[in-house]
N, C-alpha and C. Protein backbone atom coordinates (compact mmCIF):
# COMPACT_ATOMS: atom_id res chain seq x y z
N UNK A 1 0.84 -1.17 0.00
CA UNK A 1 0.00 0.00 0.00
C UNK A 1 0.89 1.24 0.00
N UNK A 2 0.60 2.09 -0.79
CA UNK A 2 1.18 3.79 -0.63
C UNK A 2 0.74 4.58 0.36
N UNK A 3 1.44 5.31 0.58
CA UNK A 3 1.25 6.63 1.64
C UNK A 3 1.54 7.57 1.00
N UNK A 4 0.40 8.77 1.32
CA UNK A 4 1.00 10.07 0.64
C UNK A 4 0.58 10.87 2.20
N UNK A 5 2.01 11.52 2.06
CA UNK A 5 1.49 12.75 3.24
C UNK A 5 0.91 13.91 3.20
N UNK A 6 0.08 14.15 3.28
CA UNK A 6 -0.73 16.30 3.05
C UNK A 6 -0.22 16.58 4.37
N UNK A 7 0.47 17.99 4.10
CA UNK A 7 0.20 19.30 5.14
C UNK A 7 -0.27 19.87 4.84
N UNK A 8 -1.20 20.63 5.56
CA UNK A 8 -2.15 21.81 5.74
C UNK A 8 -1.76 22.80 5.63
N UNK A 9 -1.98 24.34 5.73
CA UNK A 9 -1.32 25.25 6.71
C UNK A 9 -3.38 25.46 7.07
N UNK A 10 -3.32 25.29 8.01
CA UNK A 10 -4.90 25.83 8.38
C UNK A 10 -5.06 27.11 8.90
N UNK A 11 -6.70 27.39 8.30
CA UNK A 11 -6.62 28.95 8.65
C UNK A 11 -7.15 29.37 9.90
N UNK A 12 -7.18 30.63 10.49
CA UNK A 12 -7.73 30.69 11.54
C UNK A 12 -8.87 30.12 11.57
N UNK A 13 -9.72 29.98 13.18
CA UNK A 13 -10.60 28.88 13.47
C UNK A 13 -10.98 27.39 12.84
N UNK A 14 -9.45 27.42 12.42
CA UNK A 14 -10.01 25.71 11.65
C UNK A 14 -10.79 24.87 12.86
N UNK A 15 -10.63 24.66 14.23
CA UNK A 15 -11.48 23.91 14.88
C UNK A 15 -11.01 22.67 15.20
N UNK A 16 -9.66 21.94 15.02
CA UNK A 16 -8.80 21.24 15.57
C UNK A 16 -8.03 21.62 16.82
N UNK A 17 -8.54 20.80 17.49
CA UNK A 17 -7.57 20.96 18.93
C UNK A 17 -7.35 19.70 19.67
N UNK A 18 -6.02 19.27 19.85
CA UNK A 18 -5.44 18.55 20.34
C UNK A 18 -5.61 19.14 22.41
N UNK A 19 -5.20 18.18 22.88
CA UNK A 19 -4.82 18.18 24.31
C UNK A 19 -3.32 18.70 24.28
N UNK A 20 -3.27 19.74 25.57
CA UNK A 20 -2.06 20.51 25.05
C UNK A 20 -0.69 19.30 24.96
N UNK A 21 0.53 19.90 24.41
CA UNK A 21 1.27 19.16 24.21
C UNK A 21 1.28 18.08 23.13
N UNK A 22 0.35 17.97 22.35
CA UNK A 22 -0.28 16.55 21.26
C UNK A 22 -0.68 17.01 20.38
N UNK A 23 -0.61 16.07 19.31
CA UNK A 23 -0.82 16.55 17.94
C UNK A 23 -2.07 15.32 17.40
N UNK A 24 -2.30 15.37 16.35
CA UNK A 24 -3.91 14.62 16.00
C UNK A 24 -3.01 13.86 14.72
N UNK A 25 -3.22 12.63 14.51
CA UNK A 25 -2.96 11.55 13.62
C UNK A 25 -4.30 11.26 12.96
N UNK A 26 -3.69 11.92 11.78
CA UNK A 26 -5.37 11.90 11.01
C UNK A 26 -5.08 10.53 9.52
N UNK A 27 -5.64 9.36 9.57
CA UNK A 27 -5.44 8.38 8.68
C UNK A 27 -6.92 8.74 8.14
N UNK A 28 -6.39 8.63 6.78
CA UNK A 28 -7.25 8.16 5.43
C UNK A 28 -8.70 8.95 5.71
N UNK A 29 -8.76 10.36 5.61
CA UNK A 29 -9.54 11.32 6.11
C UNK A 29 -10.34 10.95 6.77
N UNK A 30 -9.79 10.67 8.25
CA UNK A 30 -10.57 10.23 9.38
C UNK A 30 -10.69 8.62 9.43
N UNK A 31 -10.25 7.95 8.95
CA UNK A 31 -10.89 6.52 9.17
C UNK A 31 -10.41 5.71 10.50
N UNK A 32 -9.45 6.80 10.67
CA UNK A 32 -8.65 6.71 12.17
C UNK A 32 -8.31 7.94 12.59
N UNK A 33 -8.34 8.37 13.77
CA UNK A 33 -7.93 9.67 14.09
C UNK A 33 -7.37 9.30 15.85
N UNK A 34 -6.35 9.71 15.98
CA UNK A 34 -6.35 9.51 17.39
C UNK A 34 -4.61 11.10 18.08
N UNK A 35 -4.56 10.93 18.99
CA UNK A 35 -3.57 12.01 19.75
C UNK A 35 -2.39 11.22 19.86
N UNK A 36 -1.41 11.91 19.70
CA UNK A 36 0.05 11.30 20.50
C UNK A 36 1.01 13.01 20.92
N UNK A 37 1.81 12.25 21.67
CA UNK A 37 2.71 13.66 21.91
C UNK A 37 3.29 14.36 21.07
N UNK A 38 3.13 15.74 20.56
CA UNK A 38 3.41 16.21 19.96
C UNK A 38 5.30 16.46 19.97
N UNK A 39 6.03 16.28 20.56
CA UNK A 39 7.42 15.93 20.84
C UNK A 39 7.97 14.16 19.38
N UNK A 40 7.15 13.98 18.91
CA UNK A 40 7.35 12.49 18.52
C UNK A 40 7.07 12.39 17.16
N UNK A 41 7.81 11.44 16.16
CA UNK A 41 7.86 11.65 15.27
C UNK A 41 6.74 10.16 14.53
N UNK A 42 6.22 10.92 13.33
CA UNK A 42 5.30 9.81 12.58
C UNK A 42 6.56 8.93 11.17
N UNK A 43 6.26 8.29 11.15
CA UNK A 43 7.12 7.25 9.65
C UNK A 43 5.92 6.69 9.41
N UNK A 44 5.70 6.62 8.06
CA UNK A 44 4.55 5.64 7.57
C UNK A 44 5.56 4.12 7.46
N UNK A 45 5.18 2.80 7.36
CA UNK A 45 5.43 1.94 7.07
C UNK A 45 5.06 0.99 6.15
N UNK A 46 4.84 -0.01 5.37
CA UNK A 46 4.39 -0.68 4.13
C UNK A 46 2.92 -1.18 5.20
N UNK A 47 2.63 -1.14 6.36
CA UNK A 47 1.04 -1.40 6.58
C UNK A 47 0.72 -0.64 7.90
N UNK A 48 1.78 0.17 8.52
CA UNK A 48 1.49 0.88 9.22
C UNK A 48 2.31 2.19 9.41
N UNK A 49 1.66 3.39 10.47
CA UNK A 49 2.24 4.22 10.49
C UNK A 49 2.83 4.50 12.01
N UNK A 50 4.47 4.65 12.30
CA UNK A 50 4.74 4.20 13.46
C UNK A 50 5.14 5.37 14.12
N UNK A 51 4.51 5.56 15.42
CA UNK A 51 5.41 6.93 15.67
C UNK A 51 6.31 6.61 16.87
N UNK A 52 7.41 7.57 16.77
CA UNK A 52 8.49 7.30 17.80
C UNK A 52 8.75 8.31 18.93
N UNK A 53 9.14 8.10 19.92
CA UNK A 53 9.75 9.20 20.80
C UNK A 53 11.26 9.53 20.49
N UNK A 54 11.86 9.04 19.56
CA UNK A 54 13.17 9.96 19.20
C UNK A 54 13.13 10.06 17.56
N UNK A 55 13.88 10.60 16.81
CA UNK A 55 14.20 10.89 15.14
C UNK A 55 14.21 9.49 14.31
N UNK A 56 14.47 8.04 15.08
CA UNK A 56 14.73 7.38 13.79
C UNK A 56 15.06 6.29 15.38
N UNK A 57 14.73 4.76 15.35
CA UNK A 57 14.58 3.54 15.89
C UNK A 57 15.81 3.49 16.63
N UNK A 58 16.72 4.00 16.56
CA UNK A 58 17.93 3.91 17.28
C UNK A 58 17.71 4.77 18.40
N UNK A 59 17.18 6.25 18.07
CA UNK A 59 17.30 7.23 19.23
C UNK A 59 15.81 6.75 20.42
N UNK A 60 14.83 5.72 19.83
CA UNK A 60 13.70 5.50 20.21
C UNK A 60 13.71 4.98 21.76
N UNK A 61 12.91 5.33 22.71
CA UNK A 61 12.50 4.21 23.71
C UNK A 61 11.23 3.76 23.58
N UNK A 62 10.83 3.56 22.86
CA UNK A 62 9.04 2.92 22.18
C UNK A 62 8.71 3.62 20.96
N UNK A 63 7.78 2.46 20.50
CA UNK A 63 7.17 2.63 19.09
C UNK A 63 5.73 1.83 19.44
N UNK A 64 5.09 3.63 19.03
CA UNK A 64 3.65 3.22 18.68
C UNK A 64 3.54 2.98 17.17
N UNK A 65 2.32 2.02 17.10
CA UNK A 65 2.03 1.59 15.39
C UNK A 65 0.76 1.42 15.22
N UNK A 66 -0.07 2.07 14.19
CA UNK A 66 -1.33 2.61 13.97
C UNK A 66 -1.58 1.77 12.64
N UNK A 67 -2.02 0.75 12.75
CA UNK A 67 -2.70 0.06 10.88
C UNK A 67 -4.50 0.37 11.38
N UNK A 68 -5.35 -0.10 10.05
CA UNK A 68 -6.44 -0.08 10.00
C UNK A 68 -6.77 -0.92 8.92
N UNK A 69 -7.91 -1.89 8.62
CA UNK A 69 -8.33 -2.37 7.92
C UNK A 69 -10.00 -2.23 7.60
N UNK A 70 -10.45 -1.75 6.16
CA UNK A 70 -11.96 -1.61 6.25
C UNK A 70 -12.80 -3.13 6.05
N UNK A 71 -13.60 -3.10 6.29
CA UNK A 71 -14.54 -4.88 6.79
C UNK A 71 -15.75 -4.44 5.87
N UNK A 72 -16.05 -5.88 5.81
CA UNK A 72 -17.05 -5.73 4.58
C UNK A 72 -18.65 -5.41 5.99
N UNK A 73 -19.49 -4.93 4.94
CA UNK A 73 -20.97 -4.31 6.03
C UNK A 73 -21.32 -5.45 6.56
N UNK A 74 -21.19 -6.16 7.68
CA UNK A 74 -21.44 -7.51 8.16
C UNK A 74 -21.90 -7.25 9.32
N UNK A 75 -22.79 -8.32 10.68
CA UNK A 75 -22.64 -8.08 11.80
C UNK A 75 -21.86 -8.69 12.29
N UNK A 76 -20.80 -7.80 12.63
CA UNK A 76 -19.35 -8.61 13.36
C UNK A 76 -19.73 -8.66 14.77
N UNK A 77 -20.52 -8.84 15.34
CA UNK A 77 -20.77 -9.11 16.85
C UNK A 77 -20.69 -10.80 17.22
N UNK A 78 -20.82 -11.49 16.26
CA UNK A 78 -20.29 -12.69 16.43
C UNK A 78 -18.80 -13.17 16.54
N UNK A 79 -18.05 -12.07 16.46
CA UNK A 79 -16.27 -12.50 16.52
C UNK A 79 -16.04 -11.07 17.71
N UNK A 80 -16.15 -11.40 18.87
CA UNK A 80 -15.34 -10.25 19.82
C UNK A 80 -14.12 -10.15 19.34
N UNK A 81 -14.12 -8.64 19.90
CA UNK A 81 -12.65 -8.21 19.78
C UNK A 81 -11.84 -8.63 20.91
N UNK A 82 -12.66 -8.98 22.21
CA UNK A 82 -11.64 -9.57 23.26
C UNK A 82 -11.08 -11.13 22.77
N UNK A 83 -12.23 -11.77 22.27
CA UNK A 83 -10.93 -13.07 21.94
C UNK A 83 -10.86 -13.17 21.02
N UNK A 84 -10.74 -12.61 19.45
CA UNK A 84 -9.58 -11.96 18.85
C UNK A 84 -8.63 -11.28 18.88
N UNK A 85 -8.37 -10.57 20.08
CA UNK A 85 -7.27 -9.72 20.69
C UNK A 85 -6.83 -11.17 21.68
N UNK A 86 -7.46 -11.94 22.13
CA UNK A 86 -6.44 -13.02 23.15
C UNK A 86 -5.96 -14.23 21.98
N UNK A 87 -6.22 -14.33 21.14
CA UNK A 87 -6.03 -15.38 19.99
C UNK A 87 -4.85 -14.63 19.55
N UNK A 88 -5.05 -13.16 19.30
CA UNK A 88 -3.56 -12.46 18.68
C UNK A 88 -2.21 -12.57 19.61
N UNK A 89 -2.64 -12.43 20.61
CA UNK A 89 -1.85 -12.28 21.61
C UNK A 89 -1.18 -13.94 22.23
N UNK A 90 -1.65 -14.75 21.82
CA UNK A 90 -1.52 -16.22 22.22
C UNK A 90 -0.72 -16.44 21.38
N UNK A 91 -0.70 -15.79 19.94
CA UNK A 91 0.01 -16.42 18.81
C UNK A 91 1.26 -16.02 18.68
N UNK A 92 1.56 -14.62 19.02
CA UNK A 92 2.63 -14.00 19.42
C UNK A 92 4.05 -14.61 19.63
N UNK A 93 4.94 -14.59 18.12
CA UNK A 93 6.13 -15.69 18.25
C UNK A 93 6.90 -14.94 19.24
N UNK A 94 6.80 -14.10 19.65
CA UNK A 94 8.45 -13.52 20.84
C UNK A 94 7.97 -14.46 21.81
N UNK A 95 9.23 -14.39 22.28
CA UNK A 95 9.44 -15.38 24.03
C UNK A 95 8.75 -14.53 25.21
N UNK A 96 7.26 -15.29 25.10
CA UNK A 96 6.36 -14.27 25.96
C UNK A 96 6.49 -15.27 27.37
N UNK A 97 6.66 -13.98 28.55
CA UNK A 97 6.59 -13.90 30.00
C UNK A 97 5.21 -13.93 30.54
N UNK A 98 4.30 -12.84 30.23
CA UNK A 98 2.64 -13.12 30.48
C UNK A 98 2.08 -12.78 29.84
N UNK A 99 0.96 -12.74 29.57
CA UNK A 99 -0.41 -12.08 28.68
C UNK A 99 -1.65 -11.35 29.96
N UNK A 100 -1.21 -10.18 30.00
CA UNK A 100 -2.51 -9.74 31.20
C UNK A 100 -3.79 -9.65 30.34
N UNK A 101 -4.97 -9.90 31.30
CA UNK A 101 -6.55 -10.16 31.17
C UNK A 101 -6.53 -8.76 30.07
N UNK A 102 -7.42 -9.18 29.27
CA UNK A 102 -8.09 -8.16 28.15
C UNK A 102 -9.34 -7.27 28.79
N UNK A 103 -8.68 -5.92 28.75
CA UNK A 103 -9.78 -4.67 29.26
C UNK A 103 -10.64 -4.68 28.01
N UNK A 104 -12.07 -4.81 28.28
CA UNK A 104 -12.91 -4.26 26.90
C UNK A 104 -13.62 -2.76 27.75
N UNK A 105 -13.67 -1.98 26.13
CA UNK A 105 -14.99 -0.32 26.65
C UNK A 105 -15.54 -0.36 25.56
N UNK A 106 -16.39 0.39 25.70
CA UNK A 106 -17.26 0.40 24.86
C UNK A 106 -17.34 2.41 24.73
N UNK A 107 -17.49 2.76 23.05
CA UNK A 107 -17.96 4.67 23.85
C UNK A 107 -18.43 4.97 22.37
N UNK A 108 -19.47 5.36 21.90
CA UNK A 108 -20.29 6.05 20.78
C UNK A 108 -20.03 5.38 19.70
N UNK A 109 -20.13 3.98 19.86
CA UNK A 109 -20.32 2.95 18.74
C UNK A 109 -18.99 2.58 18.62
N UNK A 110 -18.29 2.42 19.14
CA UNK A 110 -16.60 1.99 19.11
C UNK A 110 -16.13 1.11 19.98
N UNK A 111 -15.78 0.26 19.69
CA UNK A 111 -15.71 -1.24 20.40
C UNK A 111 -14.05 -1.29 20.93
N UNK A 112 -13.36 -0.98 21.75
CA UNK A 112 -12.07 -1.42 21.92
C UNK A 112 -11.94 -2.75 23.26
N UNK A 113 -10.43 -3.11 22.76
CA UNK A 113 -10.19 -4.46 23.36
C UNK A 113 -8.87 -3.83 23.47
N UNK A 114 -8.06 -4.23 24.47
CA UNK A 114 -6.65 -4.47 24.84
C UNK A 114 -6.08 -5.24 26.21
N UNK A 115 -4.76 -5.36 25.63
CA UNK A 115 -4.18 -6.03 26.47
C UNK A 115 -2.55 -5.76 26.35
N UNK A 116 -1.95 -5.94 27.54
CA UNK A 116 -0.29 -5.85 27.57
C UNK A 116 0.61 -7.39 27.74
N UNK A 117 1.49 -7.57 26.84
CA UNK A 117 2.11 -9.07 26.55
C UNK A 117 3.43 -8.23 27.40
N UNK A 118 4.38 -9.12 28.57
CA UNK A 118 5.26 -8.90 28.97
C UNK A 118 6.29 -10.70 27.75
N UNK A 119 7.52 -9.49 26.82
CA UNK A 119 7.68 -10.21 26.19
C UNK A 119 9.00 -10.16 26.32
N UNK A 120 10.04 -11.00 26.05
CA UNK A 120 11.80 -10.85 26.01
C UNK A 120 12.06 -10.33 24.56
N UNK A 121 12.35 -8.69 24.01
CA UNK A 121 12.67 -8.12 23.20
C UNK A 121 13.91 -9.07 22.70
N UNK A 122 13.69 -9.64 21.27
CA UNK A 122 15.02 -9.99 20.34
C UNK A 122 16.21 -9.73 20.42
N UNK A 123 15.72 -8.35 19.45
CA UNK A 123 17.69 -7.68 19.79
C UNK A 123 17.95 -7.16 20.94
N UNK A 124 16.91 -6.97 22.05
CA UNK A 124 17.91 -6.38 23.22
C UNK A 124 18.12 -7.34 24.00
N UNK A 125 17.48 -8.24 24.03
CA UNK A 125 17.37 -9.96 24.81
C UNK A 125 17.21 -9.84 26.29
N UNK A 126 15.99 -8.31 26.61
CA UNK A 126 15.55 -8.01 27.84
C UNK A 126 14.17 -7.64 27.91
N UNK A 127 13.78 -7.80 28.95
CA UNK A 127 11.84 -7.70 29.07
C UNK A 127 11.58 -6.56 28.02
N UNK A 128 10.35 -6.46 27.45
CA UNK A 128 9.37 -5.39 26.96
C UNK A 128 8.39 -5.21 27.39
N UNK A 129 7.83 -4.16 27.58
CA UNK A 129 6.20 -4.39 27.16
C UNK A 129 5.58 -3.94 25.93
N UNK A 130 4.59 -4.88 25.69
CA UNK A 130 3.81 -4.47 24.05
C UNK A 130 2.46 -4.92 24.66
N UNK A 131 1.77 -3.27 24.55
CA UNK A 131 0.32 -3.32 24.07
C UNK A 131 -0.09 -3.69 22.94
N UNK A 132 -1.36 -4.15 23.06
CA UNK A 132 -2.08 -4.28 22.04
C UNK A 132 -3.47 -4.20 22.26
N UNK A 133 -4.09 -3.20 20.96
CA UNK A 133 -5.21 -2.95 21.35
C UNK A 133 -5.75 -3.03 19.71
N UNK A 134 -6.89 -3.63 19.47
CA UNK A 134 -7.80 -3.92 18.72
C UNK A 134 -9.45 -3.08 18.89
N UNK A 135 -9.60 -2.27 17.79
CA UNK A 135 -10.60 -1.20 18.13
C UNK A 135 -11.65 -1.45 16.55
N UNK A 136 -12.63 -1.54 16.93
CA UNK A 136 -14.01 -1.15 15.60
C UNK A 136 -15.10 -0.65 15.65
N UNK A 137 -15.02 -0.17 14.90
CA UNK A 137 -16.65 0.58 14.69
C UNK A 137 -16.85 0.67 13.12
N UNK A 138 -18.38 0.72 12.77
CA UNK A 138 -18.72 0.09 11.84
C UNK A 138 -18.26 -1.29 11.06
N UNK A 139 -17.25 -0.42 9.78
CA UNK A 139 -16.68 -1.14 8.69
C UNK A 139 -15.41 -1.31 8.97
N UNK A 140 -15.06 -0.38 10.08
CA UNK A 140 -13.39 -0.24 10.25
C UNK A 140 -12.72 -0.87 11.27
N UNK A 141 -11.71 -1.85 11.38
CA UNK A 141 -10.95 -2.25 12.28
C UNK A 141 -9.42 -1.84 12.42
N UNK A 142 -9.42 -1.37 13.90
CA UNK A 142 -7.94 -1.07 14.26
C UNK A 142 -6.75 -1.61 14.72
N UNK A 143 -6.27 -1.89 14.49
CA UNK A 143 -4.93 -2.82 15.31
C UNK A 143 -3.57 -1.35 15.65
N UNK A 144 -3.43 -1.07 16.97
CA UNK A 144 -2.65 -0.22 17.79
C UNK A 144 -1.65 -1.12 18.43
N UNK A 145 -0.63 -1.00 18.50
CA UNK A 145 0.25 -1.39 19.25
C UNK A 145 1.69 -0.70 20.11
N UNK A 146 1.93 -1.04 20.71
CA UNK A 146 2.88 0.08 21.68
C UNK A 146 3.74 -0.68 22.76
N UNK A 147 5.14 -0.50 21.92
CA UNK A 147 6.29 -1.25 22.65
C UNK A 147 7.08 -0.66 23.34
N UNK A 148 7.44 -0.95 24.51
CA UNK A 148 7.99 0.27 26.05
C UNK A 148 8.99 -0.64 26.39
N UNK A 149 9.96 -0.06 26.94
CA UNK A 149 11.09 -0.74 28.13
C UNK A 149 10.07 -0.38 29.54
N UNK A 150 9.89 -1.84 30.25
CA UNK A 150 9.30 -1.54 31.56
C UNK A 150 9.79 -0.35 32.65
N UNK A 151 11.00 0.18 32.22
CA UNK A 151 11.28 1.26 33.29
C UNK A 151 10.92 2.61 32.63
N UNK A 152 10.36 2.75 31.69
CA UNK A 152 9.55 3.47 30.80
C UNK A 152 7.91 3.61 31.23
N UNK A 153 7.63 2.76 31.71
CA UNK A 153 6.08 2.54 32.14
C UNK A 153 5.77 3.76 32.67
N UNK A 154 6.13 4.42 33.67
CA UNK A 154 5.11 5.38 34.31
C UNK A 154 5.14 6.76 33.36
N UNK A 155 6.44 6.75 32.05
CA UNK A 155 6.19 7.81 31.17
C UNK A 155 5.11 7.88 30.41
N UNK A 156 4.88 6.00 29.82
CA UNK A 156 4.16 5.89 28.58
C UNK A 156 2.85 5.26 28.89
N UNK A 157 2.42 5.11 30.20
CA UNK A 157 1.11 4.53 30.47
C UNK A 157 0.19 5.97 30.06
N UNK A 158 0.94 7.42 30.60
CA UNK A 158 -0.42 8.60 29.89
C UNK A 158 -0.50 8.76 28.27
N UNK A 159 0.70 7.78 28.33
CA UNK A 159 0.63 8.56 26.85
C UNK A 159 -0.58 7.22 25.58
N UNK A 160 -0.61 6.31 26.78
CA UNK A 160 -1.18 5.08 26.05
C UNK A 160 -2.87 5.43 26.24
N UNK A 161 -2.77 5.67 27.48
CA UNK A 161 -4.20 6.46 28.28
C UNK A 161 -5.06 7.77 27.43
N UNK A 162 -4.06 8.15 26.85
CA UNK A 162 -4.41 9.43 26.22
C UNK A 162 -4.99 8.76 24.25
N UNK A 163 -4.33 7.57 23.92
CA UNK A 163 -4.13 7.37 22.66
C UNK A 163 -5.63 6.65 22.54
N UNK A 164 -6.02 5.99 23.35
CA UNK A 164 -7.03 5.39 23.58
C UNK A 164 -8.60 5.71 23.67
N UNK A 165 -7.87 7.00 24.55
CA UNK A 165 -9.37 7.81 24.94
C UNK A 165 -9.73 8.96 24.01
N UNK A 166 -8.69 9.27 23.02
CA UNK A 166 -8.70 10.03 21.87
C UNK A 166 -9.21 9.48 20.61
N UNK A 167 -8.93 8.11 20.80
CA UNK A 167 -9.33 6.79 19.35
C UNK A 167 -10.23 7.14 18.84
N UNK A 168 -10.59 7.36 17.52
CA UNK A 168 -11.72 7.76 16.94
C UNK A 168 -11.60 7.01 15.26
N UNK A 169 -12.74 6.02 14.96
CA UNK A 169 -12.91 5.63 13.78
C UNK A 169 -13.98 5.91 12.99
N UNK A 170 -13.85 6.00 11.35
CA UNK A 170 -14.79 6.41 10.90
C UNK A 170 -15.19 7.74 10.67
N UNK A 171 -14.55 8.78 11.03
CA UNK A 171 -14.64 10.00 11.20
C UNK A 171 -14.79 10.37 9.65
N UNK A 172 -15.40 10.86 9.14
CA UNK A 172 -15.61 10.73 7.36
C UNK A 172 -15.16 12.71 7.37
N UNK A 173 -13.80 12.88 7.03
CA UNK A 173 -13.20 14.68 7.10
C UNK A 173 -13.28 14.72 5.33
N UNK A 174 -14.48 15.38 4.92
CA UNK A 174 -14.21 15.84 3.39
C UNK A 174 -13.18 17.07 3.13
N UNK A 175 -12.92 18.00 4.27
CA UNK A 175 -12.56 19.03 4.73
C UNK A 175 -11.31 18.82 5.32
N UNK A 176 -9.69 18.31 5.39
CA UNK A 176 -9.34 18.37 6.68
C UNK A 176 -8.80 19.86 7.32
N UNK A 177 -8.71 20.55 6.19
CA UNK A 177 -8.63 22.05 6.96
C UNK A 177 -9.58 22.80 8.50
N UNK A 178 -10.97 21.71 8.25
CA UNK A 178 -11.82 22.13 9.41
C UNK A 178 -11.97 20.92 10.40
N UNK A 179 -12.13 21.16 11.13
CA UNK A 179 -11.63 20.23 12.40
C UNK A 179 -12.67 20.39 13.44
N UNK A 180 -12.35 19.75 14.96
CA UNK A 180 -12.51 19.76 16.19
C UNK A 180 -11.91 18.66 16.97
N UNK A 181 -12.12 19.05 18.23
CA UNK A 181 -11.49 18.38 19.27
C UNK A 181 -11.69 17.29 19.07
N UNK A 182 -10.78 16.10 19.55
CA UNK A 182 -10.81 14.58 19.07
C UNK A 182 -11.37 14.08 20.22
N UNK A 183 -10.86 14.72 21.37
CA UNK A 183 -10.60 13.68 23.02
C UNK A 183 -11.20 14.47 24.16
């Protein structure tokens, strides 16, 4: 899949507002929209778009990663997202330590599921943590994920807190010059 990036310059009262400090991750005019720290950088990837807390994977201490997939008009209430998020998470080839219980919410037709895998990182060949969170509404499904060094935790739990409660699918922006608050 391609990525093309648009910048804006928006005009006064465009009507976008982030939570201070954060910037708005706007996929495929709205089909995902969610907050991250505005300090952090976006890379698109061949199926996702990953953002980092330093310039480039070396300077990084975590990587969030944002894909989306659209679903045909079905009633998907017969496949939860909690045990499709514990089936993902079961399958998981790293050398996993635990799988904590899957939080489900529910908020204005948006279904999220997550959970945190305590896993032994490859190349550093020391604990991680990786969220994972699985989100839908309507046609659209999300797969979020977010990999931390555990002594990182009390930085990146607001920032996971914040990504979550900002999540927004489906958002149909014919406009993205005009906006509003996400979160």
């Amino acid at each position: 899949m391609k990525w093309t990036s648009e910048l804006y310059q928006l005009p006064a009262g465009h009507g976008w507002t982030a939570a201070p400090g954060n910037k708005i991750l706007v996929l495929d005019r709205g089909a995902v929209l969610l907050e991250y720290p505005a300090a952090w950088v976006v890379e698109p990837g061949r199926r996702e778009f990953r953002i980092r807390d330093g310039a480039c994977a070396e300077d990084s201490t975590c990587v969030l990663a944002v894909s989306f997939l659209r679903l045909p008009a079905v009633d998907w209430s017969g496949l939860p997202l909690a045990r499709l998020l514990r089936d993902t998470a079961e399958g998981d080839d790293r050398d996993r330590i635990s799988i904590a219980p899957v939080i489900e919410m529910t908020r204005d037709g948006l279904t999220i599921a997550w959970t945190e895998l305590r896993v032994v990182d490859p190349g550093e060949h020391r604990e991680c943590r990786s969220r994972l969170c699985l989100a839908r509404a309507d046609s659209l499904q999300s797969l979020i994920t977010f990999d931390f060094w555990p002594e990182d935790e009390a930085r990146m739990a607001p920032v996971w807190e914040r990504v979550l409660s900002s999540l927004r699918l489906g958002v149909r922006l014919e406009d993205p010059t005009k906006g509003r608050r996400i979160g």
